[in-house]
Each structure stands twice: as structure tokens, then as C-alpha cells.
Protein backbone atom coordinates (compact mmCIF):
# COMPACT_ATOMS: atom_id res chain seq x y z
CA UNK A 1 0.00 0.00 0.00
CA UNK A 2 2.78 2.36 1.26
CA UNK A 3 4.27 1.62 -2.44
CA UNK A 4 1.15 2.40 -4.26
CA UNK A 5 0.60 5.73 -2.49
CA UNK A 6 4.37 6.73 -3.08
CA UNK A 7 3.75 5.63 -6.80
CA UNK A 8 1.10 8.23 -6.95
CA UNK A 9 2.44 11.25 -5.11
CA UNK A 10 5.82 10.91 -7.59
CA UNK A 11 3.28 10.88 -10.98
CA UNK A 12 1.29 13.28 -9.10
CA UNK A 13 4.52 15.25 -8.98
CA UNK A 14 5.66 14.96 -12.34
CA UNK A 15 2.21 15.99 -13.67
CA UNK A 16 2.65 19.22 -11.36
CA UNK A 17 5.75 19.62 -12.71
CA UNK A 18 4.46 19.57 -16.44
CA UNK A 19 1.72 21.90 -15.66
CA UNK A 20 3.98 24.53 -13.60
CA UNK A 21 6.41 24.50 -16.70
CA UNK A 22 3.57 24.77 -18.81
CA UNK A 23 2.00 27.94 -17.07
CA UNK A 24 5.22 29.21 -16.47
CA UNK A 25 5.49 28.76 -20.79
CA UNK A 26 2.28 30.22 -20.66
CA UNK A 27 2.53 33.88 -18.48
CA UNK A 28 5.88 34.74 -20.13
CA UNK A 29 3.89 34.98 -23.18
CA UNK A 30 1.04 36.83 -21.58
CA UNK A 31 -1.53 34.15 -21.53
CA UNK A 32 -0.58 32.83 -24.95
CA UNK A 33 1.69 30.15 -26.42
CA UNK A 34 4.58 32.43 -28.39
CA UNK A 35 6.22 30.79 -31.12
CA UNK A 36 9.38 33.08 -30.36
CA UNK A 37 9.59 32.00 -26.32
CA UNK A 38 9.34 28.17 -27.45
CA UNK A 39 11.87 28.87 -29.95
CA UNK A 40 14.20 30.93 -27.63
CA UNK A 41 13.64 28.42 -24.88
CA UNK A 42 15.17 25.20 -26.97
CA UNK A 43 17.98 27.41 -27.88
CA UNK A 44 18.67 28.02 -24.00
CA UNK A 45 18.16 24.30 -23.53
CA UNK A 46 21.03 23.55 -25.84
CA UNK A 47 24.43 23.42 -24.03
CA UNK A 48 26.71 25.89 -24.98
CA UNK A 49 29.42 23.81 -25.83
CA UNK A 50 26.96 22.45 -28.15
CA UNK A 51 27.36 25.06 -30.54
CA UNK A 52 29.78 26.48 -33.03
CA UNK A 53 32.16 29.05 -32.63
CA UNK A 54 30.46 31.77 -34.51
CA UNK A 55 27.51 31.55 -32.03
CA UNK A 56 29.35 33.14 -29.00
CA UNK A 57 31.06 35.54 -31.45
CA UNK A 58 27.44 37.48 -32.64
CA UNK A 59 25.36 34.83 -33.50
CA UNK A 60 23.69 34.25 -30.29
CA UNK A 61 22.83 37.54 -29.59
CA UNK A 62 21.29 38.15 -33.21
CA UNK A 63 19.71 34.46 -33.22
CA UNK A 64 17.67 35.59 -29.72
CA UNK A 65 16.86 38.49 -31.12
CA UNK A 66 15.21 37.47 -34.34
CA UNK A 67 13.44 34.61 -32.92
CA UNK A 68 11.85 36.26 -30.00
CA UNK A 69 10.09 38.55 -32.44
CA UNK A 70 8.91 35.06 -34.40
CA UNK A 71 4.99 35.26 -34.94
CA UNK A 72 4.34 33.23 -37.93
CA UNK A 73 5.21 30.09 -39.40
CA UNK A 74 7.20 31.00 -41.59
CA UNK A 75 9.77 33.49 -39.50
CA UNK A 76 9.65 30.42 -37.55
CA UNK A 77 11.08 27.54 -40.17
CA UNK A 78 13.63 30.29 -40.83
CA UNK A 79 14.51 30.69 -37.00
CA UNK A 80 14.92 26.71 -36.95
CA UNK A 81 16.75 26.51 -40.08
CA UNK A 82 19.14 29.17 -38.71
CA UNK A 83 19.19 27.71 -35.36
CA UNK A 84 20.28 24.88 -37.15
CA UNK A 85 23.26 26.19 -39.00
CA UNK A 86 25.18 27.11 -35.67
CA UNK A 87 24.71 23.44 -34.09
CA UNK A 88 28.18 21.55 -34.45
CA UNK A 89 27.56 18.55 -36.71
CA UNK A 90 28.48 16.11 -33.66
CA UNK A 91 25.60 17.26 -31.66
CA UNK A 92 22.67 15.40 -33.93
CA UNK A 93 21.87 11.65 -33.28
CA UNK A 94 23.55 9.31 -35.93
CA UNK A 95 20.86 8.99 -38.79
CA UNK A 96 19.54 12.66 -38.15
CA UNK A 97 19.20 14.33 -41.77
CA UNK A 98 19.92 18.36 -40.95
CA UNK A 99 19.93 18.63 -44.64
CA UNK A 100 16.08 17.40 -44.65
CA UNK A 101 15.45 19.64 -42.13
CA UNK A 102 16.87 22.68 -43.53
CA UNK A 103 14.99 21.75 -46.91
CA UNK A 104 11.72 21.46 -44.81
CA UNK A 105 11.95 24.60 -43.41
CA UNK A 106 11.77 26.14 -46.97
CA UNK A 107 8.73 24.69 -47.52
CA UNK A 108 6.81 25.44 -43.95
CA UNK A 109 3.26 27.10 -44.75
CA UNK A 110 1.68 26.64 -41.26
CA UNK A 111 2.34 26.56 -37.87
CA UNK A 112 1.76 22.93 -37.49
CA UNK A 113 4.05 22.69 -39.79
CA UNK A 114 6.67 24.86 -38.06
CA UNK A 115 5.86 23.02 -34.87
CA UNK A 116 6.79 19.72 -36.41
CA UNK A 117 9.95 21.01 -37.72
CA UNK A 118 11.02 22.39 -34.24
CA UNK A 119 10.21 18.92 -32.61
CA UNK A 120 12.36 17.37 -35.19
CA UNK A 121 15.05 19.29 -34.20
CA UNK A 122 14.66 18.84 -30.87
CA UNK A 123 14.38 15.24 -31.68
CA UNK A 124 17.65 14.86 -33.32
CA UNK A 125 19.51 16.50 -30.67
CA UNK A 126 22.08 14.12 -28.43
CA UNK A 127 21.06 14.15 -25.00
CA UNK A 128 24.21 15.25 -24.18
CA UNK A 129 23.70 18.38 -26.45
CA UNK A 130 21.15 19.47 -24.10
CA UNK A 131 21.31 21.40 -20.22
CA UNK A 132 21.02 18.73 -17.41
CA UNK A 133 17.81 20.71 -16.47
CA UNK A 134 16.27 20.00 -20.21
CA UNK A 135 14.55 16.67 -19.11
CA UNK A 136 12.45 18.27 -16.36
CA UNK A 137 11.24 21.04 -18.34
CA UNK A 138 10.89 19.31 -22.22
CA UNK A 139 7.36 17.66 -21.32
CA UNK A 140 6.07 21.20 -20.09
CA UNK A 141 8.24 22.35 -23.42
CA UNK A 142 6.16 20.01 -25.75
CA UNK A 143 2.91 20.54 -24.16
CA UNK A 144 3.16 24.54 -25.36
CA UNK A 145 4.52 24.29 -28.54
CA UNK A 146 1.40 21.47 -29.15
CA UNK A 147 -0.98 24.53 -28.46
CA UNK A 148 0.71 26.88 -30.43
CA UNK A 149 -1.46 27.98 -33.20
């Protein structure tokens, strides 16, 4: 019994978890799922180390910039593609096509579409690409960008 009840009170947990992350999602984008904080917030996710050079020297600061101002799908499939270029080649699971990716974000026309595209990305990533606190927060992360229309 004691088992069963500590069973529930973790999932219980974990679901509180998900929803704080996902109203937390939520109020930074004033009561509405924002393409650029979803975008913004992978790109925090991803370790630094993670990245190429010219990201530290310029391209992080305009990346963040560009994407936070993302309101359609297609500024969106552009931030991803982008997002994409400064990601060292090491960093994607074996099998991950970045070249099919980059080609599908030139032919995004809706945000379901963009959406897809940014959980393929996120998809491909190595765990070990990613900030130890990415696990806790990618269910909450998921949830959003699935209302995001």
C-alpha cells in the first residue's frame, strides 16, 4: 500500500511539474503560447558547448533576437533553419538528416508545420547536447509548442 501511495504522489509530482512548466510557458507569453519563447527556450536548452564558434562571437545575440520577435510560421522555419546552421555537426543523433530539415523549413506554410519542424530538431539532438535541467522542463516544453497555433 505504502508503495502504491508513493507511486502516486511521484506521478502526481511529475504531472505538477508539467503543468507549472507549462503555465510558467504560458505567463511569459502573456496568456498565450509564443512561437518566439518556445523557440528561444530550446535554444537556452542547448548546451553551450553544443554550438559552433560563430555563435558566441554574434550569432547568439542576433539568433535571440530574431526569434523572439517570431509570430508566424514562416519566421519560424527560418529561425529553426538558422538555429540549425550554428549546431556543431556532432551534436545530432547518428541517422539525423539536418539537410532534410533545412529543406523542410523552406517549404513550412503553417504553424503545425513549423511546430513539427522544431520537434524534429529537438528530436535529433544528443542528450548530451542538451542542459542537465532540459529533461524536467521538455514535457512542459512540448505541451506549449502542441498549443501553439
Amino acid at each position: 500500500m505504502k508503495t502504491i501511495l508513493l507511486s502516486v504522489l511521484l506521478i502526481g509530482l511529475g504531472v505538477s511539474s508539467s503543468q507549472a512548466q507549462l503555465k510558467d510557458v504560458l505567463s511569459k507569453a502573456s496568456g498565450k503560447v509564443n512561437a518566439g519563447s518556445l523557440l528561444t527556450q530550446l535554444a537556452g536548452a542547448i548546451k553551450p558547448t553544443s554550438f559552433l564558434g560563430n555563435w558566441a562571437s554574434g550569432g547568439k545575440t542576433n539568433w535571440l533576437s530574431a526569434a523572439g520577435k517570431v509570430t508566424d510560421a514562416i519566421g519560424m522555419a527560418k529561425s529553426i533553419s538558422s538555429l540549425t546552421g550554428f549546431i556543431k555537426p556532432g551534436m545530432f543523433k547518428q541517422g539525423f538528416d539536418v539537410s532534410s530539415l533545412v529543406s523542410g523549413a523552406n517549404t513550412v506554410k503553417t504553424i503545425t508545420d513549423a511546430t513539427g519542424l522544431l520537434k524534429n530538431l529537438e528530436g535529433g539532438l544528443k542528450p548530451e547536447a542538451m542542459t542537465s535541467g532540459w529533461a524536467g522542463k521538455r514535457e512542459g516544453w512540448l505541451n506549449a509548442l502542441s498549443l501553439l497555433k
